[in-house]
Protein backbone atom coordinates (compact mmCIF):
# COMPACT_ATOMS: atom_id res chain seq x y z
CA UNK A 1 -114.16 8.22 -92.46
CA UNK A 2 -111.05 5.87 -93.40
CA UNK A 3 -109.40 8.99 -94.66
CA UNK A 4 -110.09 11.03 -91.46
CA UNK A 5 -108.85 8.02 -89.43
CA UNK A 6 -105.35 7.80 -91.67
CA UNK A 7 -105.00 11.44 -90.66
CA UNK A 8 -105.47 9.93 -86.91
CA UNK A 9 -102.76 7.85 -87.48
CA UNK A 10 -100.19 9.70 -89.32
CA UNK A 11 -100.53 12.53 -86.93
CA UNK A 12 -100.67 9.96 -84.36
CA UNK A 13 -97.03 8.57 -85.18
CA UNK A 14 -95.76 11.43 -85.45
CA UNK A 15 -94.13 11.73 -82.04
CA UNK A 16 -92.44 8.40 -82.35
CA UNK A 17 -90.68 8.63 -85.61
CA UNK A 18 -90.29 12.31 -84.60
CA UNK A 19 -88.29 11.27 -81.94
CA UNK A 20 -86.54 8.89 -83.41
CA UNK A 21 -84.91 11.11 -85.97
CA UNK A 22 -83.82 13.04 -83.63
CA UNK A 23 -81.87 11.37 -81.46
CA UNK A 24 -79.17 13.26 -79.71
CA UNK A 25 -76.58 10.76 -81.06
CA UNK A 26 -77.05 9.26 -84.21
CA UNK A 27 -80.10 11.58 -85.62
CA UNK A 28 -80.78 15.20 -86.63
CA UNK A 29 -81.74 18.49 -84.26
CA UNK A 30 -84.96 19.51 -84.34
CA UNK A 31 -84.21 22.27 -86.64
CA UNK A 32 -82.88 20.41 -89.19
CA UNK A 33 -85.71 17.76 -89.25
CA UNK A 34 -88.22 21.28 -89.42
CA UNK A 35 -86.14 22.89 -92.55
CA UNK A 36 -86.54 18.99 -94.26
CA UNK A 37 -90.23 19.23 -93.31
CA UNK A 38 -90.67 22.69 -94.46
CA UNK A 39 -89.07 23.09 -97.70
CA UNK A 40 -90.62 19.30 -98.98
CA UNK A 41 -94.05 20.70 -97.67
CA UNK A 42 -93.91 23.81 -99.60
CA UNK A 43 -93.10 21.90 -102.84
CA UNK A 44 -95.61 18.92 -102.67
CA UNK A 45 -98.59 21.02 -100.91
CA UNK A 46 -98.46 23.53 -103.29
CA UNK A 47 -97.99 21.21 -106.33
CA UNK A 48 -101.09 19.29 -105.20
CA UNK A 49 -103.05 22.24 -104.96
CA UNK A 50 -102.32 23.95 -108.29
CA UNK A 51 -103.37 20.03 -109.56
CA UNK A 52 -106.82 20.29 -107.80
CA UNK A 53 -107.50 23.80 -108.07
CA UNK A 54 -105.62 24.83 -110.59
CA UNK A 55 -106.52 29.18 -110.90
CA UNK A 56 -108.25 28.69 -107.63
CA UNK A 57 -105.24 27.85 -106.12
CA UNK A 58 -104.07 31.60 -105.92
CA UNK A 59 -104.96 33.59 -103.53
CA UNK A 60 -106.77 36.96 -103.47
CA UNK A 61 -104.36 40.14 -103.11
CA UNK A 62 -106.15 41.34 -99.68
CA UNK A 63 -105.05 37.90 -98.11
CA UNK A 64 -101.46 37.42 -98.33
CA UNK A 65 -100.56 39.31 -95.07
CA UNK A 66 -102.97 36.99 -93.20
CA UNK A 67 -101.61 34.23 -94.67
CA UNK A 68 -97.91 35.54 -93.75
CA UNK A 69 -98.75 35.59 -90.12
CA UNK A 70 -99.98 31.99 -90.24
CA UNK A 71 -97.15 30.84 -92.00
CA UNK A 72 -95.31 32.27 -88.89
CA UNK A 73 -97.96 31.13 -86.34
CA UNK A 74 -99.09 27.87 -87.84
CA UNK A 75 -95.74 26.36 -89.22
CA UNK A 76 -92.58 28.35 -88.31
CA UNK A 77 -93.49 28.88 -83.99
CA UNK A 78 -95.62 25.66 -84.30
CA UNK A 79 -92.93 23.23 -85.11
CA UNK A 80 -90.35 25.20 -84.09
CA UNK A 81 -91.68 24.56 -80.41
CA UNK A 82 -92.73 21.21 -81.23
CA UNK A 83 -89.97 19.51 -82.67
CA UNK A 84 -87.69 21.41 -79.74
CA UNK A 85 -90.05 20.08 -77.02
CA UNK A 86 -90.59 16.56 -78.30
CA UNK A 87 -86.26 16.06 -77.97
CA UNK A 88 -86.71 17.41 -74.71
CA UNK A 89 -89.57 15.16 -73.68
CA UNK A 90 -91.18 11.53 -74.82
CA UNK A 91 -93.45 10.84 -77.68
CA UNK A 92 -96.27 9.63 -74.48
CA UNK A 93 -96.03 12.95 -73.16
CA UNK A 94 -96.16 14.73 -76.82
CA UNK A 95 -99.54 12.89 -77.25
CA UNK A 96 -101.21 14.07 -74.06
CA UNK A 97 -99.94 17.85 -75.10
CA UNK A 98 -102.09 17.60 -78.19
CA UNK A 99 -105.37 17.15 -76.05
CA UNK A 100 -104.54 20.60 -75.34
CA UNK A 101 -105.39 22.04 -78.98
CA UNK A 102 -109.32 21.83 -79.01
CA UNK A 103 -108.96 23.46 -74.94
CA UNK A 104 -106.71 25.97 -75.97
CA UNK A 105 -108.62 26.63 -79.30
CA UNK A 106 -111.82 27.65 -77.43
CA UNK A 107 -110.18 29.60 -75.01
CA UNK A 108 -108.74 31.55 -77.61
CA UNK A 109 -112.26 31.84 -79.59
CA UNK A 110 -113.57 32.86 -76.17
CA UNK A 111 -111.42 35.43 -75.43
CA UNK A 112 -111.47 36.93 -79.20
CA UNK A 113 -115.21 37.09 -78.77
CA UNK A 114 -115.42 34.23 -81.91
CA UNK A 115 -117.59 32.13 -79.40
CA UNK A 116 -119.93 32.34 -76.05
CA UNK A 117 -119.08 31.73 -73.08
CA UNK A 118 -120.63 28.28 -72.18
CA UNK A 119 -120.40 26.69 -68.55
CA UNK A 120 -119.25 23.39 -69.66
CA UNK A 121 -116.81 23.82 -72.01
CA UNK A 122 -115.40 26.61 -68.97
CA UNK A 123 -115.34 23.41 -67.06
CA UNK A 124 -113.41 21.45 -69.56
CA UNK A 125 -110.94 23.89 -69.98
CA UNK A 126 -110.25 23.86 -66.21
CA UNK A 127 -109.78 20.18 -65.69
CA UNK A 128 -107.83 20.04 -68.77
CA UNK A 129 -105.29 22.54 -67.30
CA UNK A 130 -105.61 20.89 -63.75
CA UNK A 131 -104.54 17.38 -65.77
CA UNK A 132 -101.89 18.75 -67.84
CA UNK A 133 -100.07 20.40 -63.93
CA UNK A 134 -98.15 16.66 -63.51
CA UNK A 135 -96.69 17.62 -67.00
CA UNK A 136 -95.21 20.70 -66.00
CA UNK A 137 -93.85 20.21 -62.47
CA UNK A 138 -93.60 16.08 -61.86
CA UNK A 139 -90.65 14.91 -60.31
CA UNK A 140 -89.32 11.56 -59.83
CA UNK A 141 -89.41 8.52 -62.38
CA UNK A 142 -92.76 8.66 -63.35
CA UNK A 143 -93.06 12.07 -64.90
CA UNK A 144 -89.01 13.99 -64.28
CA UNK A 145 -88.75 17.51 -64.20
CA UNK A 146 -86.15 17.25 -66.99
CA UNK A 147 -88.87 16.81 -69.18
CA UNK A 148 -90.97 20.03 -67.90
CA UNK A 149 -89.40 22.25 -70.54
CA UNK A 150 -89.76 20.16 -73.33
CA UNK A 151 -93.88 19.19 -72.23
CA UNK A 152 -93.87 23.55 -72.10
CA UNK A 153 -92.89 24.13 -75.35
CA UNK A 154 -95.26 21.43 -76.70
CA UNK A 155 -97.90 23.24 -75.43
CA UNK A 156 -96.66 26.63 -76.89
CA UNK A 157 -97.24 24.77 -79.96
CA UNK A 158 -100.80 23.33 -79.23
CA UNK A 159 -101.17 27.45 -78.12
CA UNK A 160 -99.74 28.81 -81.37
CA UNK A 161 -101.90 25.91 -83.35
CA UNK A 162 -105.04 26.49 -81.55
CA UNK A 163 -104.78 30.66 -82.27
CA UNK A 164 -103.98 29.92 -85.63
CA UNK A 165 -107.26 27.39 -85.97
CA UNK A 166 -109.49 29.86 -84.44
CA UNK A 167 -107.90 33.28 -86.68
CA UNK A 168 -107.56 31.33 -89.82
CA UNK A 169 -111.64 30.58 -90.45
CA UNK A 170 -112.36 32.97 -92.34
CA UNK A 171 -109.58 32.33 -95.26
CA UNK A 172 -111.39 29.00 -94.99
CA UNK A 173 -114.43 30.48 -95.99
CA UNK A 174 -112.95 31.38 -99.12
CA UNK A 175 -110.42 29.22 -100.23
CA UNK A 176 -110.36 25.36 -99.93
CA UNK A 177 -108.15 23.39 -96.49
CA UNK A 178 -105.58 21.97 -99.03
CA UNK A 179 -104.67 25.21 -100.63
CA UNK A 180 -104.75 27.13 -97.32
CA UNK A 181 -102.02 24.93 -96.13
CA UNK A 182 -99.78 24.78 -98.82
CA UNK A 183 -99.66 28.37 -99.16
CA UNK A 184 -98.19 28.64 -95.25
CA UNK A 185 -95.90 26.44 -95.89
CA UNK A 186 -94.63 28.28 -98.95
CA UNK A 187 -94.95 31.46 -96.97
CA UNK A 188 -92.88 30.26 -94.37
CA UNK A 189 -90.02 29.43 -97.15
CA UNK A 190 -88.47 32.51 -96.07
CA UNK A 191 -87.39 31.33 -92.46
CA UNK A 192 -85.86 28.42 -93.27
CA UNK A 193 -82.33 30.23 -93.13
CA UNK A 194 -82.80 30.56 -89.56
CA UNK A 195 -84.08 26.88 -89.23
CA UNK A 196 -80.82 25.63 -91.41
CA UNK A 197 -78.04 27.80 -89.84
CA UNK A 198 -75.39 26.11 -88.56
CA UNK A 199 -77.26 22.97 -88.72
CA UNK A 200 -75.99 19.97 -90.31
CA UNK A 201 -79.10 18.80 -92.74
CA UNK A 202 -76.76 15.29 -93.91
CA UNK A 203 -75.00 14.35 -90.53
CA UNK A 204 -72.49 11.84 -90.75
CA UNK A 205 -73.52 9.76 -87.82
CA UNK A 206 -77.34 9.45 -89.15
CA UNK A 207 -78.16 6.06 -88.84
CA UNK A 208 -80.54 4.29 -91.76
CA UNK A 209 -83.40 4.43 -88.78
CA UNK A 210 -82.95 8.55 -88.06
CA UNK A 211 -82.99 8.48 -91.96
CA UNK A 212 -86.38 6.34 -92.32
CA UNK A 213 -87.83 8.18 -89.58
CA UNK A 214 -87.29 11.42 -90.97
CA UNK A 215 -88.99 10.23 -94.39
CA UNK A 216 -91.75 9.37 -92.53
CA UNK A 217 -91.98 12.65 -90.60
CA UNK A 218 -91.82 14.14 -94.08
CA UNK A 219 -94.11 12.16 -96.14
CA UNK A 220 -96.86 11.31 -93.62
CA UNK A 221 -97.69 14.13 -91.15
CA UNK A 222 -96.62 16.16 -93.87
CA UNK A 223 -97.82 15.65 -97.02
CA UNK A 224 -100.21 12.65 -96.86
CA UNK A 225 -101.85 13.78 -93.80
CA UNK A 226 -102.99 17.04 -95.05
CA UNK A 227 -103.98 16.29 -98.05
CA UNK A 228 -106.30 13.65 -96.61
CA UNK A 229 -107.83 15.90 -94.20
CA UNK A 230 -108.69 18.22 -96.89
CA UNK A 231 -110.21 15.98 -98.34
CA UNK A 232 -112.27 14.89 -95.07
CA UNK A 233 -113.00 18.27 -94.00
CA UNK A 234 -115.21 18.71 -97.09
CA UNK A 235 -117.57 15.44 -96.15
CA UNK A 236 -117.34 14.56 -92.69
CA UNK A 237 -119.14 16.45 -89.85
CA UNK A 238 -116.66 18.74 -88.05
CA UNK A 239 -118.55 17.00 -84.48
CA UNK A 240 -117.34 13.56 -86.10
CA UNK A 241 -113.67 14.92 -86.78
CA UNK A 242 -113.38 15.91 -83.16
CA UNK A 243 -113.66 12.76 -82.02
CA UNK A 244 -111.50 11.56 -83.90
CA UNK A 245 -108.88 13.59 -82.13
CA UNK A 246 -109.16 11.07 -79.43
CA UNK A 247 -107.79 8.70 -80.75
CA UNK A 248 -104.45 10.35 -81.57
CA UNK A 249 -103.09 10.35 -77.90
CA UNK A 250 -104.15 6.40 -78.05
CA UNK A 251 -102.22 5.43 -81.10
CA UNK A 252 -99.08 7.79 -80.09
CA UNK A 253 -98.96 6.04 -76.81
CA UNK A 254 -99.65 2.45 -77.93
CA UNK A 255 -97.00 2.57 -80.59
CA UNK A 256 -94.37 4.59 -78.08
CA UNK A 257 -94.78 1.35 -75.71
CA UNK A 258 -94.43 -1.12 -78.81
CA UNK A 259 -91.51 0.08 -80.59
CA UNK A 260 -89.64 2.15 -78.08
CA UNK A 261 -90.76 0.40 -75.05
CA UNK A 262 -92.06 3.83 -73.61
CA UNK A 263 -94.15 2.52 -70.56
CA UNK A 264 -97.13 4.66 -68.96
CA UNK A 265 -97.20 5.30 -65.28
CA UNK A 266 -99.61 6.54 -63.13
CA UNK A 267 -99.05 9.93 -63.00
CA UNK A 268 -98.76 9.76 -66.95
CA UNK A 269 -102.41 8.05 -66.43
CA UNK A 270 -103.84 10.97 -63.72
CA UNK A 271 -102.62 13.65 -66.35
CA UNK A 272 -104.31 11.24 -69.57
CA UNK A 273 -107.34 11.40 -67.16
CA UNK A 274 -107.97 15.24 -66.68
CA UNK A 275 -107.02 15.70 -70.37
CA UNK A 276 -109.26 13.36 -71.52
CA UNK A 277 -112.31 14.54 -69.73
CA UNK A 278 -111.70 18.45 -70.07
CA UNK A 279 -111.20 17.65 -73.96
CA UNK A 280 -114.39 15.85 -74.14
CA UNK A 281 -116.39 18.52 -72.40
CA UNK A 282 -114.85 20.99 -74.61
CA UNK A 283 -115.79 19.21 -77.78
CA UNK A 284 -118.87 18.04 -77.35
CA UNK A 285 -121.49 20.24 -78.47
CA UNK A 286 -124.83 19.86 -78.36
CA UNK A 287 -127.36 17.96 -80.92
């Protein structure tokens, strides 16, 4: 449980520090702060689980073309989008777009025929979309427009993430959370050309906070926060895990408002709303 909740929070902070290393003046672009992530993910995941697992860490020969397409679904579209959107948005925002992965993931298992049809998680899904709507088209000071395009590519990502979280259960079935990931992110190695060109990966005008902030996007999220959900997966219920997903929108928005003085408004509070509610009628299963 206290590792599943450090997940919570590392994942949870992400958006802030995110954000924070890349800002448009004296921080990185979004695809420089995704070739940093990538290429230190690769090394330490995989490192970590050829320690653990040692043989077991290598795949068999039928999966390496699934795990190619997740290493281009799950890490090089996913933060791609996400990194791209969060500039163009605000960490508050980021952290309702994540209450989209568990709606998006069922839809998906849904409409790939990986689950039934069940009348209310259907209803979860629709106020879920109806509550993300102020996202998309708000105008005004409490949710602007100019953020519409960033909050859409965030939720490409919680799309791409969700497909690849449905798709990728069966590799689960035969090889263990940590090694699954670090083989995706070595997989994805190969893209990180088009991540670094013409991007400067040491800009001059970094400040010591863009440089912190990138560490932390690196080390936390990264590295610590998968290897401690790998290590939850294996002993907590996956009903107990969901709910824990709550509480990432919580701690992105309480620490937005604390250090960058991020406030919530009320349309930000209609659209928490309808999230909230469609994700917990999505989740819930049950007894």
């Amino acid at each position: 449980m206290i590792a599943l909740a450090a997940v919570q929070v590392c994942f949870g902070l992400f958006p802030v520090f995110g954000g924070l290393a890349m800002d448009t003046e004296v921080g990185f672009s979004p695809f420089a702060v995704a070739t940093w992530r990538i290429g230190a993910g690769a090394v330490c995941l995989s490192v970590m689980a050829f320690a653990v697992y040692g043989r077991r860490a290598i795949p068999r020969p039928g999966d390496w073309g699934a795990l190619a397409f997740f290493a281009f679904l799950g890490i090089v579209l996913n933060q791609g989008f996400f990194l791209v959107g969060l500039q163009r948005s605000t960490p508050m925002n980021a952290g309702l777009v994540i209450c989209l992965i568990p709606v998006f993931a069922y839809a998906v298992a849904v409409i790939g025929r990986k689950e039934r049809v069940a009348p209310r998680r259907v209803l979860g899904v629709a106020i879920s979309l109806a509550g993300s709507i102020p996202l998309f088209l708000a105008k005004g000071a409490d949710l602007d427009a100019s953020y519409a395009v960033g909050n859409a590519l965030m939720a490409l990502n919680a799309l791409c993430y969700a497909v690849y979280l449905v798709y990728s259960k069966p590799l689960l079935l035969r090889m263990p959370p940590l090694v699954l990931v670090a083989w995706i992110y070595v997989l994805s190695l190969p893209w990180l050309p088009l991540f670094a060109w013409g991007q400067d990966l040491t800009p001059a005008a970094a400040t010591t906070s863009a440089w912190l902030s990138l560490s932390y996007v690196i080390v936390f999220p990264t590295i610590v926060a998968y290897a401690l959900n790998s290590y939850a997966l294996a002993r907590v219920e996956a009903s107990t895990t969901a709910f824990f997903v709550f509480s990432q929108p919580i701690i992105t928005a309480l620490a937005a408002w604390w250090i960058l003085q991020e406030r919530p408004t009320p349309s930000l509070g209609i659209a928490a709303v309808g999230l909230f509610l469609g994700m917990a009628l999505v989740v819930r299963r049950k007894r």
